[in-house]
Protein backbone atom coordinates (compact mmCIF):
# COMPACT_ATOMS: atom_id res chain seq x y z
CA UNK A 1 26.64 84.97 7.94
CA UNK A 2 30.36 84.64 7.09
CA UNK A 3 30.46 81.02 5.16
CA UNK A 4 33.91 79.56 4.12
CA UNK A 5 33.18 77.57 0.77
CA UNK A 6 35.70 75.01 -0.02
CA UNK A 7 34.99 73.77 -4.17
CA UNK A 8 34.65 77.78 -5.06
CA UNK A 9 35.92 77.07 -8.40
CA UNK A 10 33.71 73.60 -9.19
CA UNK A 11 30.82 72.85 -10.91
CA UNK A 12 28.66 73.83 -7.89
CA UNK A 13 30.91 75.82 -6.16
CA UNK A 14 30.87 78.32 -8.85
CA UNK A 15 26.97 79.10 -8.90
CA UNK A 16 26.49 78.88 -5.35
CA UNK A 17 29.15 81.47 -4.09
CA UNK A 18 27.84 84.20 -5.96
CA UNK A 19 23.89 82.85 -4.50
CA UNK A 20 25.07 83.20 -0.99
CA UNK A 21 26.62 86.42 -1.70
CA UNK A 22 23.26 87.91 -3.44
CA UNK A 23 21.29 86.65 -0.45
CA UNK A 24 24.07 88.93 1.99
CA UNK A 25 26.20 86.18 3.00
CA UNK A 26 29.98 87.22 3.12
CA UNK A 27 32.50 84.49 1.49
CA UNK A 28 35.47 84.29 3.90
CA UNK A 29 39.15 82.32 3.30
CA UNK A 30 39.35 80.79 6.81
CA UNK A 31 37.44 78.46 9.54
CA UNK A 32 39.27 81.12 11.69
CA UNK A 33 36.60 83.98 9.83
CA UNK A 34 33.78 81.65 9.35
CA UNK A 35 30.37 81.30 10.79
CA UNK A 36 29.32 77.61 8.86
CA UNK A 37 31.57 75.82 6.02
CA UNK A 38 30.20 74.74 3.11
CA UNK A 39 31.79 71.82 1.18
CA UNK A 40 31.74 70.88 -2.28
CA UNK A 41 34.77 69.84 -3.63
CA UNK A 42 35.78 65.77 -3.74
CA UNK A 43 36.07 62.58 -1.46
CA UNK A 44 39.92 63.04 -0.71
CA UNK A 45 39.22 66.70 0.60
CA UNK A 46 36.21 66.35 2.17
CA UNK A 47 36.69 64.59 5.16
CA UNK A 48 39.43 66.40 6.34
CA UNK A 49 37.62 69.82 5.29
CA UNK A 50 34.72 68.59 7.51
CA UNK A 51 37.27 67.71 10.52
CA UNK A 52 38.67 71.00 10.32
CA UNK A 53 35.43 72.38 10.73
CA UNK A 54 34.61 70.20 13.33
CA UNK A 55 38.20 70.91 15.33
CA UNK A 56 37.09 74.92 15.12
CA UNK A 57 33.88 74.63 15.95
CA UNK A 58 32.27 75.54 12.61
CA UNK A 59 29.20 73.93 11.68
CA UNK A 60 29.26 72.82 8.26
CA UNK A 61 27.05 71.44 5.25
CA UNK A 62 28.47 68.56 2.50
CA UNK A 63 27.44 68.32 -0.21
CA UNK A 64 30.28 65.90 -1.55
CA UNK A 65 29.76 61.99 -1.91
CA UNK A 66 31.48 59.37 -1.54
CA UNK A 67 33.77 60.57 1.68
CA UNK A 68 33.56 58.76 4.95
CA UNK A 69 30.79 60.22 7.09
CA UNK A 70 30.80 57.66 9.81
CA UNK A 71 33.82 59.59 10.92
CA UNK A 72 32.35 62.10 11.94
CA UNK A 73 28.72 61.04 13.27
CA UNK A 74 29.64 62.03 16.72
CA UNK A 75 30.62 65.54 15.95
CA UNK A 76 30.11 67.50 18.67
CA UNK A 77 28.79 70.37 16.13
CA UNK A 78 26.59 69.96 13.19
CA UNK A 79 27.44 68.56 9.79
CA UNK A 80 24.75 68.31 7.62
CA UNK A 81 25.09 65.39 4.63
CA UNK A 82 22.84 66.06 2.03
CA UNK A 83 24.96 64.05 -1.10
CA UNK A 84 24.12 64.47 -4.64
CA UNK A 85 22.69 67.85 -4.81
């Protein structure tokens, strides 16, 4: 799966990249390229990460808090929430 990882460089970011990239994933730098996005960076970038996603058609998985999620509830592809991993 091609996965677009916004927070690369974070905390989180940092160990998972190189996990999804052991397990045959391939990290790409666009929506354009990507398969699902994955999100970890912070509340002021998330949301508009997420609608990105949502505009391409790119399923995608948060694992930021404290953005607003109720904007996007109605997405008509999945985002997955799962906060404070």
């Amino acid at each position: 799966m091609r996965v677009l990882l916004n927070g690369r460089r974070g905390r989180v970011g940092s160990v998972l990249g190189p996990g999804l990239e052991a397990a045959g994933h391939a990290l790409v730098d666009s929506l354009r390229d990507a398969d699902a996005m994955v999100d970890f960076t912070v509340p002021e970038a998330a949301l508009a990460n997420v609608q990105a996603a949502v505009a391409a058609g790119v399923p995608s998985v948060v694992g930021t808090t404290g953005w607003d999620v109720e904007a996007v509830r109605d997405a008509p592809v999945t985002v997955f929430y799962a906060p404070n991993f």
